[in-house]
Protein backbone atom coordinates (compact mmCIF):
# COMPACT_ATOMS: atom_id res chain seq x y z
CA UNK A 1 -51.26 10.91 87.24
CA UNK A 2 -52.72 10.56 83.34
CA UNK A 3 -54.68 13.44 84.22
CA UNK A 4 -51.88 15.79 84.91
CA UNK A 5 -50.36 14.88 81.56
CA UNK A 6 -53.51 15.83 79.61
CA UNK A 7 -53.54 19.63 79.87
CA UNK A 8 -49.68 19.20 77.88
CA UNK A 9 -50.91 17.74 75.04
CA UNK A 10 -53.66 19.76 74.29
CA UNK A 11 -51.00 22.96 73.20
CA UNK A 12 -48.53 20.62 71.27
CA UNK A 13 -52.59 19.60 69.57
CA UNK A 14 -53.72 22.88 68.83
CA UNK A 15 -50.01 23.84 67.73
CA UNK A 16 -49.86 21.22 65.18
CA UNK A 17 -53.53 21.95 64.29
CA UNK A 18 -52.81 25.71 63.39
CA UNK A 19 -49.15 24.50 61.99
CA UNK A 20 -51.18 22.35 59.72
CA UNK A 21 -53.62 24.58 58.84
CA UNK A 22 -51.15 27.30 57.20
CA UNK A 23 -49.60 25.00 55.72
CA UNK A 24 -52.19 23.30 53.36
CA UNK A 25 -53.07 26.86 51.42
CA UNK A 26 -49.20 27.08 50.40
CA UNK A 27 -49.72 23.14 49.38
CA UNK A 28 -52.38 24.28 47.52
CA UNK A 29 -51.33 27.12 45.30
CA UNK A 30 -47.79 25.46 44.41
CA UNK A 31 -49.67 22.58 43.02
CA UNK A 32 -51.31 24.33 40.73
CA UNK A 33 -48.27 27.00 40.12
CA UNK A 34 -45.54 24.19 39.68
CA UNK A 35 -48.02 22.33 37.36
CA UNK A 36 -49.15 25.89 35.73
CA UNK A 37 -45.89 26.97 34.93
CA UNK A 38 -44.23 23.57 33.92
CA UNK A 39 -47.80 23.47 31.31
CA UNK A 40 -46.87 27.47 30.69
CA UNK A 41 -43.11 26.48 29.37
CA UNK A 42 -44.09 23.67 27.71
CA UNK A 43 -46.67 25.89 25.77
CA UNK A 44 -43.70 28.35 24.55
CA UNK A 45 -41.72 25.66 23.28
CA UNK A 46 -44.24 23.88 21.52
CA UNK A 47 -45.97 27.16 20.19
CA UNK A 48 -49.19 25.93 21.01
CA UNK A 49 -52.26 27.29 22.67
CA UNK A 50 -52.48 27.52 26.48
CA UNK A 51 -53.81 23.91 26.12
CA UNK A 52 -51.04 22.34 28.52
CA UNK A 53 -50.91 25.42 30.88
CA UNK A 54 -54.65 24.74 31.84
CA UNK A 55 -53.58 20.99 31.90
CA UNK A 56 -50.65 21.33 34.15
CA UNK A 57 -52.69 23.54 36.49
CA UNK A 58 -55.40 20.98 36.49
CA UNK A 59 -53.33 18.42 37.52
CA UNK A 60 -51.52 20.44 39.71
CA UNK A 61 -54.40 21.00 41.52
CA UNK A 62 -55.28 17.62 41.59
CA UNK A 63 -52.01 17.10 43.06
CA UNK A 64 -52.70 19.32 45.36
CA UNK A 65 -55.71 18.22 46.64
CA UNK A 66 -54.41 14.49 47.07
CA UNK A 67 -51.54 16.14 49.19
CA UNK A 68 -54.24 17.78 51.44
CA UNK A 69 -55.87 14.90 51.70
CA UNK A 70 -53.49 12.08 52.60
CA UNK A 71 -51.71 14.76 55.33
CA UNK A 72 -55.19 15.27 57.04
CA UNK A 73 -55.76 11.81 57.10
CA UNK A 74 -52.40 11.10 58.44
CA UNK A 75 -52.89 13.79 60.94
CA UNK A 76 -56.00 12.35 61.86
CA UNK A 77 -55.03 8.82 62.29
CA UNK A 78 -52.10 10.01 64.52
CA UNK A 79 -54.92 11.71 67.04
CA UNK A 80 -56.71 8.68 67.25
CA UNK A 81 -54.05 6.95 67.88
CA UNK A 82 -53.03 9.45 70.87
CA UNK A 83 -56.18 9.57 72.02
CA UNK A 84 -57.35 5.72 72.04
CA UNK A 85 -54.32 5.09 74.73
């Protein structure tokens, strides 16, 4: 019987694997645009340099690349925990 119920998992797997994997590039860039432009209005009201544009986008992509990291790894620990039972 377990091995009947194997081949339906593997589409929901590879569904949330591609899901996944167009979603991270669109976590990616509005990191670093949200961070960007909140650094880009702050420059215009402070009449500074682009100092806190390049900031924001910095840590927006720093953001960014937390995010990424801490859904693959909970993405990762859910598969072991499918496949381990």
């Amino acid at each position: 019987m377990p091995e009947d119920l194997e081949p339906r998992k593997r589409p929901l797997t590879s569904l949330r694997q591609l899901s996944l994997a167009m979603e991270l590039p669109f976590v990616m860039v509005a990191g670093i645009v949200i961070g960007g432009g909140i650094g880009y209005f702050l420059d215009r009201w402070l009449h500074i340099s682009p100092a806190l544009t390049l900031t924001g986008g910095a840590l927006g992509f720093a953001w960014g690349m937390w995010d990424i990291l801490r859904r693959l790894s909970r993405e990762r620990n859910q598969e072991s925990g499918r496949g381990g039972g």
